[in-house]
Protein backbone atom coordinates (compact mmCIF):
# COMPACT_ATOMS: atom_id res chain seq x y z
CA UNK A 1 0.00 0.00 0.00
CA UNK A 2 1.29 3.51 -1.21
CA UNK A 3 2.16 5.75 1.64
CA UNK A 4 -0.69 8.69 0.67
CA UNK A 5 -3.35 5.24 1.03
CA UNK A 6 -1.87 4.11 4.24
CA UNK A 7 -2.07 7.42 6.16
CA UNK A 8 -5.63 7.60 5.13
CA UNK A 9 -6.23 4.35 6.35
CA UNK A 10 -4.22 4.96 9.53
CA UNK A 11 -6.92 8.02 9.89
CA UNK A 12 -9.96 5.34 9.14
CA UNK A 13 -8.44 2.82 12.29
CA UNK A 14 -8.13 5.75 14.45
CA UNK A 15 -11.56 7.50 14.06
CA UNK A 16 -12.64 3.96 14.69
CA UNK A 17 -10.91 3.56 17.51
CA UNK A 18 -11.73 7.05 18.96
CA UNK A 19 -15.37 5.60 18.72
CA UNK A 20 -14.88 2.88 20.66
CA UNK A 21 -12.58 4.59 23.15
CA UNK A 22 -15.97 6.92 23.92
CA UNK A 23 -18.25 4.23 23.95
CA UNK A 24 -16.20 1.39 25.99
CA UNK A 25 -13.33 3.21 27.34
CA UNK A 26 -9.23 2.09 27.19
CA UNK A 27 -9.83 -1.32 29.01
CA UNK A 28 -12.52 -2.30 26.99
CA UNK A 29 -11.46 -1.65 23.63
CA UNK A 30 -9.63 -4.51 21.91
CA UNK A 31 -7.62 -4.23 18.47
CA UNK A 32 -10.06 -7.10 17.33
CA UNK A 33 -12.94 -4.70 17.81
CA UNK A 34 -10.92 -1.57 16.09
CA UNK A 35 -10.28 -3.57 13.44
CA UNK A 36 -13.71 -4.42 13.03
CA UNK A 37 -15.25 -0.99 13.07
CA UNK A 38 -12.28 0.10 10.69
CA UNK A 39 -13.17 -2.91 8.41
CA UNK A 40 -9.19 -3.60 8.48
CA UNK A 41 -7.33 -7.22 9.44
CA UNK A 42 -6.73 -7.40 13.02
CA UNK A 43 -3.52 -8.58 11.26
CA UNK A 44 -2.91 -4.99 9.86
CA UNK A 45 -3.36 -3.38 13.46
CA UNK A 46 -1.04 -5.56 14.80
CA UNK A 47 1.29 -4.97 11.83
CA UNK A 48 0.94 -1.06 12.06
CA UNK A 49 0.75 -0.55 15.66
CA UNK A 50 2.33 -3.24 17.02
CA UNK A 51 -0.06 -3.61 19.92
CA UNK A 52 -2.97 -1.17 21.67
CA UNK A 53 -0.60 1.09 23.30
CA UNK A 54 0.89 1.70 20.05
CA UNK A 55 -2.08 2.35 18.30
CA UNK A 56 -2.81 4.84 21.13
CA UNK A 57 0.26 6.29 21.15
CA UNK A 58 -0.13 7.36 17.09
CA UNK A 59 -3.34 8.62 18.35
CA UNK A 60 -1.65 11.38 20.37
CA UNK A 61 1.33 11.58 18.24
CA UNK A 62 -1.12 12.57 15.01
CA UNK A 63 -3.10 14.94 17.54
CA UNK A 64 0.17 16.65 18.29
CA UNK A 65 2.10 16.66 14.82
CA UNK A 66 0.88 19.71 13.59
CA UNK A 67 1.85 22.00 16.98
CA UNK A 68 5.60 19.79 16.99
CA UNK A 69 5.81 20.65 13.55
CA UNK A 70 5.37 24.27 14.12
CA UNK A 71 7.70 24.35 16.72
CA UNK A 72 10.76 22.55 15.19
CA UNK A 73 10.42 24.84 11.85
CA UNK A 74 10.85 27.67 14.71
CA UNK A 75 14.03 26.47 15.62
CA UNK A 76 15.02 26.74 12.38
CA UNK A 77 13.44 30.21 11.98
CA UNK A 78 14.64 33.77 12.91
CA UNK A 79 10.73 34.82 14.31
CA UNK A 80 10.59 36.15 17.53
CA UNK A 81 9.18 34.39 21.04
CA UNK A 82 5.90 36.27 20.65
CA UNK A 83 5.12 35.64 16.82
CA UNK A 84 6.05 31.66 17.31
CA UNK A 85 3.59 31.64 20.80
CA UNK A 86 0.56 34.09 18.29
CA UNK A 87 0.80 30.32 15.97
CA UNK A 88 1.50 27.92 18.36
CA UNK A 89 -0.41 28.71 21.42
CA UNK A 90 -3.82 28.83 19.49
CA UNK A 91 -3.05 25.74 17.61
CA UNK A 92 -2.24 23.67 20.78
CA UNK A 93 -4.48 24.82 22.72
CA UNK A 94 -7.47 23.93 20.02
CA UNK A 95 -5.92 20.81 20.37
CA UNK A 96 -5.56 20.17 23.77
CA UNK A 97 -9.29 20.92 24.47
CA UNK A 98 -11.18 19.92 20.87
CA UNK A 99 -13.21 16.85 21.52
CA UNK A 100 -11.28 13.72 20.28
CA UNK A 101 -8.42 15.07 22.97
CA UNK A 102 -11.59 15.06 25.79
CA UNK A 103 -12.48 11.40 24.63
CA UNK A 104 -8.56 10.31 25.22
CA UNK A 105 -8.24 12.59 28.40
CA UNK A 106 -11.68 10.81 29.82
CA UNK A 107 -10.70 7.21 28.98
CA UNK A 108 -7.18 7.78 30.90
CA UNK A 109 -9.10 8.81 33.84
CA UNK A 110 -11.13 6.17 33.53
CA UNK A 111 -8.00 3.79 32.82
CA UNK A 112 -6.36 4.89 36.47
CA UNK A 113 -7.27 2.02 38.26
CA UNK A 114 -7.25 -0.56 35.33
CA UNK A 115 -4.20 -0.57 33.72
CA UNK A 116 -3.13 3.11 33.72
CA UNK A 117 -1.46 2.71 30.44
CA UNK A 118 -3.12 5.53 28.46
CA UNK A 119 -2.62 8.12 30.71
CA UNK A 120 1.31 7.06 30.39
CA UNK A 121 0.39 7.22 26.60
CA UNK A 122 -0.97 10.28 25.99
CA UNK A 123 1.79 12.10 28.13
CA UNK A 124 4.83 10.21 26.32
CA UNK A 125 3.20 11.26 22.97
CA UNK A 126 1.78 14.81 24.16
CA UNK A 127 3.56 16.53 26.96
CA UNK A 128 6.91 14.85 27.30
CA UNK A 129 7.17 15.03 23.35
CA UNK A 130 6.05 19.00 22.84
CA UNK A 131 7.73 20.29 26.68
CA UNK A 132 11.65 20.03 25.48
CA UNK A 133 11.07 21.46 22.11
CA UNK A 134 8.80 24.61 23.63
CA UNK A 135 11.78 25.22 25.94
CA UNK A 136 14.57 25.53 22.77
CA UNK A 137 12.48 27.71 21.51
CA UNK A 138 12.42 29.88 25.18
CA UNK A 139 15.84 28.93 25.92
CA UNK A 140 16.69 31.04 22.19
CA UNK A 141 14.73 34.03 23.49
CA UNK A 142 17.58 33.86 27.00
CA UNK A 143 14.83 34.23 29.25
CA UNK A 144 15.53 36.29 32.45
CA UNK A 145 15.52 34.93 35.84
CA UNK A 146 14.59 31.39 34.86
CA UNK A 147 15.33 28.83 32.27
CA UNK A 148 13.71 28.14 28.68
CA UNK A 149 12.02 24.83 30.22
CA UNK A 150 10.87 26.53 33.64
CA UNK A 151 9.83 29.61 31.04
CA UNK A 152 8.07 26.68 29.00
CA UNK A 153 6.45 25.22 31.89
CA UNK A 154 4.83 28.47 32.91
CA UNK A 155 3.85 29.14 29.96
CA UNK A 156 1.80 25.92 29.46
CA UNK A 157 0.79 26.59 33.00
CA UNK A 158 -1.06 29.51 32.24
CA UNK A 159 -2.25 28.52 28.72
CA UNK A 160 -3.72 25.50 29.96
CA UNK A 161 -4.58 26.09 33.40
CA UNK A 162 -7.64 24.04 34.43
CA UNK A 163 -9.25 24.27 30.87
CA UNK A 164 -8.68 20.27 29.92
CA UNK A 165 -9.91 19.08 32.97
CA UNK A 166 -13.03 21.47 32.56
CA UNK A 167 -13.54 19.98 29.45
CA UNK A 168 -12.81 16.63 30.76
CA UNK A 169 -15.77 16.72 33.81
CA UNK A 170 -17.83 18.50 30.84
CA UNK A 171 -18.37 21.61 32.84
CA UNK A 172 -17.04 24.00 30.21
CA UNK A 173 -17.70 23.37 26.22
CA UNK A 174 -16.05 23.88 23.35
CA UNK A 175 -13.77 27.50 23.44
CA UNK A 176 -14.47 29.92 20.90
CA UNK A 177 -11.80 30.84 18.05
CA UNK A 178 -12.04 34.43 19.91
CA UNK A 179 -11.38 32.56 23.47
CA UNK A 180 -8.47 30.63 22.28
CA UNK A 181 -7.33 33.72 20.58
CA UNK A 182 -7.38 35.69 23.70
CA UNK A 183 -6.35 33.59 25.98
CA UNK A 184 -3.34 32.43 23.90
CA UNK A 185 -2.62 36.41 23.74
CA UNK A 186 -2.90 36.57 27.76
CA UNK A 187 -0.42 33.79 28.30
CA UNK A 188 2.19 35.00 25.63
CA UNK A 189 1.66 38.82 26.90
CA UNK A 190 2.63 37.09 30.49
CA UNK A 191 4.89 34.73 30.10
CA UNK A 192 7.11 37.40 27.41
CA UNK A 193 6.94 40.12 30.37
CA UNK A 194 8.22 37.98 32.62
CA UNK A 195 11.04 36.90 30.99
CA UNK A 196 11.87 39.71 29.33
């Protein structure tokens, strides 16, 4: 299978297997039962993915891509702190709270007591993948009283705050393009001042 066909059957499994995950949780959805919904060989899964984890773990990976992306061309860049964060921070924060991340965020809370796998999943492929990239791109800016990964760090602190577990306990819906906008404009105006 040509690679164009194989991404876009990679995208088939895993809206399949974001279906399940919101129906039946981590625990209770098998490969057998992706594969079904997909209408791919459990063989191919297995192939692919190499187990569930894995197929989880491409999950977050794809959900991330386009914000890891962004911030690896900025290394290569000459932009400034504040026009990298005026792309990135809306894009990761659309992310971070759109619904297919609430559907992965729920079913690793509900995955604590089970096997706790996907939580360990979705922070390998999210946070710990995204965190030392964000702080090259701080660490270039020679942030003032603290380092590019504590500047980083506060940054995400304030971007994200409580928003994803909002989302999570469905008290808050969907943000707004003008939310995200503004408050991915607080948290750069913040976080720049600080450091500056």
């Amino acid at each position: 299978m040509d690679e164009p066909k194989q991404n876009d059957r990679r995208i088939q499994i895993e809206t399949a297997a974001y279906g399940l995950l919101s129906l039946k949780g981590y625990k209770a959805t098998s490969m057998l039962e992706v594969a079904k919904r997909a209408k791919a060989s459990n063989e191919t899964l297995y192939k692919w993915y190499g187990n569930k984890q894995g197929l989880f773990l491409s999950m977050v990976e794809r959900s991330v891509a386009a914000s890891r992306e962004l911030l690896v061309s900025s290394l290569e860049g000459d932009q400034d702190l504040a026009t990298i964060l005026d792309t990135f921070g809306p894009q990761l924060l659309q992310m971070l709270t759109s619904q297919r991340t609430i559907v992965l965020n729920r079913a690793a809370a509900g995955d604590v007591h089970d096997t706790g796998m996907l939580g360990r999943t979705i922070n390998e492929g999210g946070r710990d993948a995204i965190l030392p990239i964000l702080a090259q791109v701080f660490d270039r800016s020679e942030p003032k009283g603290m380092t590019g990964y504590e500047a980083a760090e506060l940054y995400l602190d304030i971007l994200i705050s409580d928003l994803q577990i909002r989302r999570v306990i469905g008290v808050l819906p969907m943000l707004s393009e003008t939310e995200v906008k503004a408050r991915s404009d607080r948290a750069r105006d913040i976080v720049v001042k600080l450091i500056a």
